[in-house]
Protein backbone atom coordinates (compact mmCIF):
# COMPACT_ATOMS: atom_id res chain seq x y z
CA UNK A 1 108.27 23.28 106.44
CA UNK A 2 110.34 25.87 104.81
CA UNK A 3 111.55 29.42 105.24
CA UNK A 4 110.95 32.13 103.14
CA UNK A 5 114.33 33.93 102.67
CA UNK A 6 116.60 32.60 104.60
CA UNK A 7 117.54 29.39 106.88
CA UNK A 8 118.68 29.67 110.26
CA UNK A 9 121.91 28.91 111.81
CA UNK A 10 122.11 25.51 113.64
CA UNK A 11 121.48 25.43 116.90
CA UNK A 12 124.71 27.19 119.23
CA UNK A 13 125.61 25.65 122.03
CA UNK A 14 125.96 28.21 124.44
CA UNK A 15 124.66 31.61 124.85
CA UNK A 16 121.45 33.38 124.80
CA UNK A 17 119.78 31.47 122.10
CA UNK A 18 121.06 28.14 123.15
CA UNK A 19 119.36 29.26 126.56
CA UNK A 20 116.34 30.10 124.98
CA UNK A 21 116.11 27.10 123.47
CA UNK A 22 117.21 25.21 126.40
CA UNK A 23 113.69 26.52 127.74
CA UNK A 24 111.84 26.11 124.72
CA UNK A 25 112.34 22.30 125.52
CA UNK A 26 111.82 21.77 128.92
CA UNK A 27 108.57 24.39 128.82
CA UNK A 28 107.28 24.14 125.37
CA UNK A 29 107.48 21.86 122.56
CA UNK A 30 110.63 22.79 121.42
CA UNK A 31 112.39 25.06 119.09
CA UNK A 32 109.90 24.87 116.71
CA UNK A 33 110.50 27.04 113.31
CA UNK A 34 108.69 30.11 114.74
CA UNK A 35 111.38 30.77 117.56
CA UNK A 36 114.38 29.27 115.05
CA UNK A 37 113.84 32.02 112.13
CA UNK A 38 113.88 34.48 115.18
CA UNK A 39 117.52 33.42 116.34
CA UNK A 40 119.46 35.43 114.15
CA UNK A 41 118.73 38.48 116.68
CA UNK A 42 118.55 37.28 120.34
CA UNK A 43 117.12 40.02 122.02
CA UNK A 44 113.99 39.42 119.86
CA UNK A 45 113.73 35.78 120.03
CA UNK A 46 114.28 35.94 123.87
CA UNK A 47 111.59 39.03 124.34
CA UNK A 48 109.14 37.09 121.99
CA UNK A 49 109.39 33.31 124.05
CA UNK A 50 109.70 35.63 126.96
CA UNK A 51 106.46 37.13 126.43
CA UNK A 52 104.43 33.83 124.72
CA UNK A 53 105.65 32.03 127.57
CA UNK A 54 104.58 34.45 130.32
CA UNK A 55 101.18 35.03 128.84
CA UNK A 56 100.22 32.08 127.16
CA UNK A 57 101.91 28.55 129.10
CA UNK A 58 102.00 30.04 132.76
CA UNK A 59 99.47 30.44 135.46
CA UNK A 60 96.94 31.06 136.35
CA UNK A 61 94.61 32.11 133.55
CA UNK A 62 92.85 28.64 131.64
CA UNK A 63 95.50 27.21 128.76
CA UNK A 64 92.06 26.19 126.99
CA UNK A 65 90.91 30.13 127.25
CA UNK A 66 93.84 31.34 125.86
CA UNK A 67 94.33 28.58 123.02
CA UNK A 68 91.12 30.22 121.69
CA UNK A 69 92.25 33.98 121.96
CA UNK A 70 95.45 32.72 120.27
CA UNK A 71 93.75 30.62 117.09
CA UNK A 72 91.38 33.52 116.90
CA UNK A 73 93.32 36.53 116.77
CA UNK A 74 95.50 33.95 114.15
CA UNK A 75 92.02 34.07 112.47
CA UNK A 76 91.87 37.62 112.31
CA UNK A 77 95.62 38.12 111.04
CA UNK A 78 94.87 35.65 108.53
CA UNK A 79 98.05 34.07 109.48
CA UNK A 80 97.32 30.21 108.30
CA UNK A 81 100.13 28.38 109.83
CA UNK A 82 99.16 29.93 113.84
CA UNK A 83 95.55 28.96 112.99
CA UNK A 84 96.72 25.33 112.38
CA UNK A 85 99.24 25.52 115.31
CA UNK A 86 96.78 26.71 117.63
CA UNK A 87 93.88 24.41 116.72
CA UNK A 88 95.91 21.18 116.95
CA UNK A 89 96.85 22.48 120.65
CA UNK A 90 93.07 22.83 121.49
CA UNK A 91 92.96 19.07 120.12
CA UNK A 92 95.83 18.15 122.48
CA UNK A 93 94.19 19.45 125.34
CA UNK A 94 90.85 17.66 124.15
CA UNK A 95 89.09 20.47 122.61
CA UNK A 96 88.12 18.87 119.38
CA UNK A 97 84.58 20.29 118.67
CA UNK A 98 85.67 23.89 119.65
CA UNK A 99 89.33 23.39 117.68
CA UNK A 100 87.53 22.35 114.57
CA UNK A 101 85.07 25.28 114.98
CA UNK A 102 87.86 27.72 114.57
CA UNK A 103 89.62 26.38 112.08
CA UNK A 104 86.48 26.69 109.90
CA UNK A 105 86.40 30.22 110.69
CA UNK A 106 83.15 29.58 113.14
CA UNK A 107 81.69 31.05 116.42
CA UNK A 108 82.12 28.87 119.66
CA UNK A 109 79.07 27.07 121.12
CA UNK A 110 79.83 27.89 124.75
CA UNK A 111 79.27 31.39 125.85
CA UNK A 112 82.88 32.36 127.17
CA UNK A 113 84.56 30.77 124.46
CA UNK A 114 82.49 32.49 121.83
CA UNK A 115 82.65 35.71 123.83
CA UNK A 116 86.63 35.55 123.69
CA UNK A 117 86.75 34.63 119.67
CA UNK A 118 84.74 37.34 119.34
CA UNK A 119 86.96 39.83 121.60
CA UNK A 120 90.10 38.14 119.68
CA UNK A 121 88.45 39.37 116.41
CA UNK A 122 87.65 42.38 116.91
CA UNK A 123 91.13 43.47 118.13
CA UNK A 124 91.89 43.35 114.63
CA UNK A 125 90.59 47.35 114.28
CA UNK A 126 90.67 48.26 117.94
CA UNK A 127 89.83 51.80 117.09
CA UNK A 128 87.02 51.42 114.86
CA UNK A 129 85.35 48.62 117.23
CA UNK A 130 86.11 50.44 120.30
CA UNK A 131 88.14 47.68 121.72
CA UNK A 132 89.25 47.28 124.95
CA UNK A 133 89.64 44.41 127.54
CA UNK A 134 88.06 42.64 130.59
CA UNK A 135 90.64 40.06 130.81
CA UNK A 136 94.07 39.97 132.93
CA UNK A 137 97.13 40.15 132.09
CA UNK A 138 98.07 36.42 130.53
CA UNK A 139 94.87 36.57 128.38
CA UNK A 140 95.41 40.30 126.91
CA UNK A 141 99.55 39.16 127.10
CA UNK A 142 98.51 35.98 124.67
CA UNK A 143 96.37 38.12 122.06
CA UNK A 144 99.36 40.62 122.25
CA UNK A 145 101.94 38.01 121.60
CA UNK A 146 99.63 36.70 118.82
CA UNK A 147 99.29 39.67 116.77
CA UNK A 148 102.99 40.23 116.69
CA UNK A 149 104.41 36.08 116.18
CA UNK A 150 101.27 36.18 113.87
CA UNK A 151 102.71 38.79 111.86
CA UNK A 152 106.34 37.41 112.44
CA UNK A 153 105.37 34.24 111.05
CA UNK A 154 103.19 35.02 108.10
CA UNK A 155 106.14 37.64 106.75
CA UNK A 156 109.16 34.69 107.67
CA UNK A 157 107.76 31.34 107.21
CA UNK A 158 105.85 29.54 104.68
CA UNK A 159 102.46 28.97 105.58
CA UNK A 160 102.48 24.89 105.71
CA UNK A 161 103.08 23.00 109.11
CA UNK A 162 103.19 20.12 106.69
CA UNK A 163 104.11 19.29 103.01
CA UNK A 164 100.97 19.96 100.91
CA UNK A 165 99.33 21.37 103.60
CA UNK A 166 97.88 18.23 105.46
CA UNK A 167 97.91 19.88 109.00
CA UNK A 168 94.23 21.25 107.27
CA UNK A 169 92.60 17.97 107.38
CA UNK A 170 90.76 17.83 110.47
CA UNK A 171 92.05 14.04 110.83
CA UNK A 172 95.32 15.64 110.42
CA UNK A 173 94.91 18.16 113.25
CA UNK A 174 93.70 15.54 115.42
CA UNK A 175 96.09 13.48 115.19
CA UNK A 176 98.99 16.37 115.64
CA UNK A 177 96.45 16.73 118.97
CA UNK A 178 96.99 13.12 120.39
CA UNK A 179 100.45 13.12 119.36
CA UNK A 180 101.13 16.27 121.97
CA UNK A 181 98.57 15.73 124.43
CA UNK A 182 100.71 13.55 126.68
CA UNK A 183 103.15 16.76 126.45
CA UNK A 184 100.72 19.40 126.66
CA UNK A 185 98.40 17.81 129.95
CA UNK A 186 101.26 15.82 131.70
CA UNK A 187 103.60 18.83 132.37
CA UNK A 188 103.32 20.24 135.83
CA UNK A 189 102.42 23.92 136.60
CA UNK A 190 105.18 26.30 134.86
CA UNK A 191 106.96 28.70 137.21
CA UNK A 192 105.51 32.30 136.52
CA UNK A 193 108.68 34.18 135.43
CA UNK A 194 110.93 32.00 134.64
CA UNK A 195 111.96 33.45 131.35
CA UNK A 196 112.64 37.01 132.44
CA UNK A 197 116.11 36.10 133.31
CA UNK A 198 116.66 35.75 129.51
CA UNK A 199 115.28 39.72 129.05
CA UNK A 200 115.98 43.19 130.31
CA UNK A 201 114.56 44.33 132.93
CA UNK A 202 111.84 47.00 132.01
CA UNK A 203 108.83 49.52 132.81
CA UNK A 204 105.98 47.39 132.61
CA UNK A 205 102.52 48.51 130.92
CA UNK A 206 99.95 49.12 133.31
CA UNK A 207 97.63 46.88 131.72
CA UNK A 208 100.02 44.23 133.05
CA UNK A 209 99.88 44.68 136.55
CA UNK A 210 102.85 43.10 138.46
CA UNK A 211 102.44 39.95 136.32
CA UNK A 212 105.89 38.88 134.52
CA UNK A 213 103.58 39.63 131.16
CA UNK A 214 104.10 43.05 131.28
CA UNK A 215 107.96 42.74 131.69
CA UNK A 216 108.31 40.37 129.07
CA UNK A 217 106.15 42.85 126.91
CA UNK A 218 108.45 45.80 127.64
CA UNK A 219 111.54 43.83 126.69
CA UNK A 220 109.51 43.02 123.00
CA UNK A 221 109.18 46.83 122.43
CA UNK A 222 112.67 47.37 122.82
CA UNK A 223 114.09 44.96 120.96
CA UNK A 224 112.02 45.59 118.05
CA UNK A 225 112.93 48.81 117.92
CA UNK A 226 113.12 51.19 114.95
CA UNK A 227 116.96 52.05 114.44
CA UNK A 228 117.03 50.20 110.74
CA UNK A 229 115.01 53.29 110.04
CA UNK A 230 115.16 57.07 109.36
CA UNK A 231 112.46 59.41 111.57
CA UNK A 232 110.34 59.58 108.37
CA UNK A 233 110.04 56.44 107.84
CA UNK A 234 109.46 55.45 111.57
CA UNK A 235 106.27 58.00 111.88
CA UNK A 236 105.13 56.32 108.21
CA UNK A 237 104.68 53.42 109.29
CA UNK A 238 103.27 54.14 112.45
CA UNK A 239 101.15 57.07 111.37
CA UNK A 240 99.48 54.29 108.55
CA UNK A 241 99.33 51.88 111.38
CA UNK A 242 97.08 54.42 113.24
CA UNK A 243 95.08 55.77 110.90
CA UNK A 244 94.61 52.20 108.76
CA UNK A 245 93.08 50.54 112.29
CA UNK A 246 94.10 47.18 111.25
CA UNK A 247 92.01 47.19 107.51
CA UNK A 248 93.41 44.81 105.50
CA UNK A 249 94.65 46.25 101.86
CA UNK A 250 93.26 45.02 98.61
CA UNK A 251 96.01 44.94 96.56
CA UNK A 252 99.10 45.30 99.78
CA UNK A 253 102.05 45.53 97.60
CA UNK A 254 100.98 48.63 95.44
CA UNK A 255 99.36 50.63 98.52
CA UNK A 256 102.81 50.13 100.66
CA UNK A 257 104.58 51.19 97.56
CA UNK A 258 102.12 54.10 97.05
CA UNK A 259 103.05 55.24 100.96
CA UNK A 260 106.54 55.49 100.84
CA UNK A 261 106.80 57.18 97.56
CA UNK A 262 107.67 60.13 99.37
CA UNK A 263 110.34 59.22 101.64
CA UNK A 264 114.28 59.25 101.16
CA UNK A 265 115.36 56.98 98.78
CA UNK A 266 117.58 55.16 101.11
CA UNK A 267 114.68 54.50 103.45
CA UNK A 268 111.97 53.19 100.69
CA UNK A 269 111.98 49.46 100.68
CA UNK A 270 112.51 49.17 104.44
CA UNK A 271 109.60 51.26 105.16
CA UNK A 272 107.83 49.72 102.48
CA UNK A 273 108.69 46.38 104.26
CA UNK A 274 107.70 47.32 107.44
CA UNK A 275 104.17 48.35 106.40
CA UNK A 276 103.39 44.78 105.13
CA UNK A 277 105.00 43.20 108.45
CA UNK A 278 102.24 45.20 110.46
CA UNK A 279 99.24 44.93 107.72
CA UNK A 280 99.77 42.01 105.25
CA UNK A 281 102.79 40.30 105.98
CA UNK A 282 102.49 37.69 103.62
CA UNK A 283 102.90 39.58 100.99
CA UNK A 284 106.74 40.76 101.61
CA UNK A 285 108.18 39.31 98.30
CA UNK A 286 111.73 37.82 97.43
CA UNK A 287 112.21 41.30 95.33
CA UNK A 288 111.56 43.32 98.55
CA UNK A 289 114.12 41.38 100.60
CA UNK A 290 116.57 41.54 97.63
CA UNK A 291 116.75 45.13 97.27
CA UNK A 292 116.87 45.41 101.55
CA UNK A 293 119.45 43.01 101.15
CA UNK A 294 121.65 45.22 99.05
CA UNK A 295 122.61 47.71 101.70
CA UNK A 296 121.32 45.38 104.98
CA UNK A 297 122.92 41.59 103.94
CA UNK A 298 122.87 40.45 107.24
CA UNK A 299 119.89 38.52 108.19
CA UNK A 300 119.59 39.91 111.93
CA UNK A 301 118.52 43.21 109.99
CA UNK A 302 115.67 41.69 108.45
CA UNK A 303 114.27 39.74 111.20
CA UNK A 304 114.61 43.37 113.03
CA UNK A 305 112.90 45.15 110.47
CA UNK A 306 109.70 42.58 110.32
CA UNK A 307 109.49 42.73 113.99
CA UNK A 308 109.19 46.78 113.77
CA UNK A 309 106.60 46.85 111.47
CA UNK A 310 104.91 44.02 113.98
CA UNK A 311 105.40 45.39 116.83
CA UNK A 312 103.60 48.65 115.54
CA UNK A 313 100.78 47.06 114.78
CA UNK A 314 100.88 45.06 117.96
CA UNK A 315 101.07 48.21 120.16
CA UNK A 316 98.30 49.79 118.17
CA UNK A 317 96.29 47.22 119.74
CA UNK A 318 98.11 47.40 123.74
CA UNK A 319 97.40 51.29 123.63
CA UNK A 320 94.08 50.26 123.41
CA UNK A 321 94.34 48.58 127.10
CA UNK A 322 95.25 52.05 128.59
CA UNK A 323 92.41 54.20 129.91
CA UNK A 324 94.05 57.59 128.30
CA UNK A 325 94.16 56.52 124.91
CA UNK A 326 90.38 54.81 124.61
């Protein structure tokens, strides 16, 4: 498992990201590379476990339910390494038929799991399929934090769980399953809210309820903020983000370049990143990063730039969840 442009720093031992990953461990399975590339900026590595956690580990919705929303929506957002991640969880938790179903890009047997693959999916465009959803708050909270660590970890870490890619072997997967399953079905309950000590306090979405979910979303909108970027370049990327609905570009580096032609000069590649963080993410190259790099060095900056453009995308989907904006 590598990282595309940079490695993180090892692992501090106090502060907010040694806290973060004090609760990766005792709630999770560690700080696995999705939460370490994050580190450099704290705010968005706590918001992000804040909100994963919250939505996805913690009562009382099913963890089977929303293991399929999260390997489907990875499905959608063509984000390989989630898919594999999410599918040997399923195994853990015993799921084989249905884990090996989605990993082949296939339709559940059983009614509600097929019915949430296929809600997953469509979120993709949530405009043009008129999506909205039934669900509470940890199952719309888990397809939220999906579409923006699927985007996070698609534009930030290369797409192989293991060397070669074996994790797509089904024996593979299967074996990843056993290997957690003591982990994943032996833990006791988790305490709903634990994390939000590690976030701001915030105005939660109404979607949300009074479930820690929508907290732990609010904190992920402001720390993936904007401020790397001029106004113009902010309403770019999220006027494209409306307007685009999710397609995904044919040829992704020549139609961000074609967007931002133009905008200020000084605001060109970061805009230009952003757009592939929300659409194609893979697809950020070492040249774009280089040239970001000349004027932004530091590698906080880029981690906050992806997780603009991905939380842009992401909230193109949320707004979907409020009754004004169907």
């Amino acid at each position: 498992m590598t990282y595309r442009f940079f490695t993180p720093s090892p692992p501090p031992e106090a502060g907010p990201v040694a806290e973060v990953y004090r609760q990766l461990r005792e709630d999770f399975l560690g700080p696995l590379p999705t939460f370490k590339v994050l580190s450099a900026a704290p705010d968005v590595l706590a918001a992000t476990w804040a909100l994963m956690r919250e939505a996805l580990l913690a009562p009382p919705a099913a963890r089977v339910d929303r293991e399929v929303v999260a390997a489907a929506v990875s499905v959608a957002n063509r984000c390989r390494f989630c898919v594999d991640a999410h599918v040997t969880l399923l195994h853990s938790l015993g799921e084989h038929s249905l884990a090996e179903v989605i990993a082949g890009g296939g339709r559940p047997a059983g009614t509600r799991h097929a019915e949430l693959a296929d809600w997953a999916a469509a979120s993709r465009t949530p405009r043009t399929s008129r999506w909205s959803s039934p669900y509470g708050a940890e199952v719309s909270g888990t397809l939220l934090a999906f579409h923006f660590i699927n985007r996070v970890v698609s534009a930030l870490l290369d797409p192989d769980l293991l060397p070669g890619g074996l994790q797509r072997f089904p024996a593979v997967r299967s074996a990843g399953g056993r290997f957690y399953a003591r982990t994943t079905r032996s833990r006791p309950a988790l305490e709903p809210g634990r994390s939000l000590t590690l976030v701001p306090a915030g105005v939660a979405p109404a979607w949300a309820g009074d479930s820690p979910v929508g907290v732990a979303y609010a904190a992920l909108r402001l720390a993936a903020g904007g401020d790397l970027l001029g106004e113009a370049a902010r309403e770019t990327v999220a006027g494209t983000v409306r307007w685009e609905d999710g397609a995904h570009p044919a040829r992704p580096a020549e139609w961000a370049a074609d967007l931002v032609r133009d905008l200020p000069p000084a605001d060109r590649v970061g805009a230009r990143i952003a757009l592939l963080a929300a659409f194609a993410p893979a697809a950020i190259s070492r040249g774009d990063v280089g040239l970001w790099r000349l004027t932004h060095p530091a590698d906080a900056d880029l981690v906050r730039l992806v997780a603009f453009g991905a939380m842009t995308a992401t909230d193109h989907v949320a707004r979907s969840l409020d009754p004004a904006h169907r």
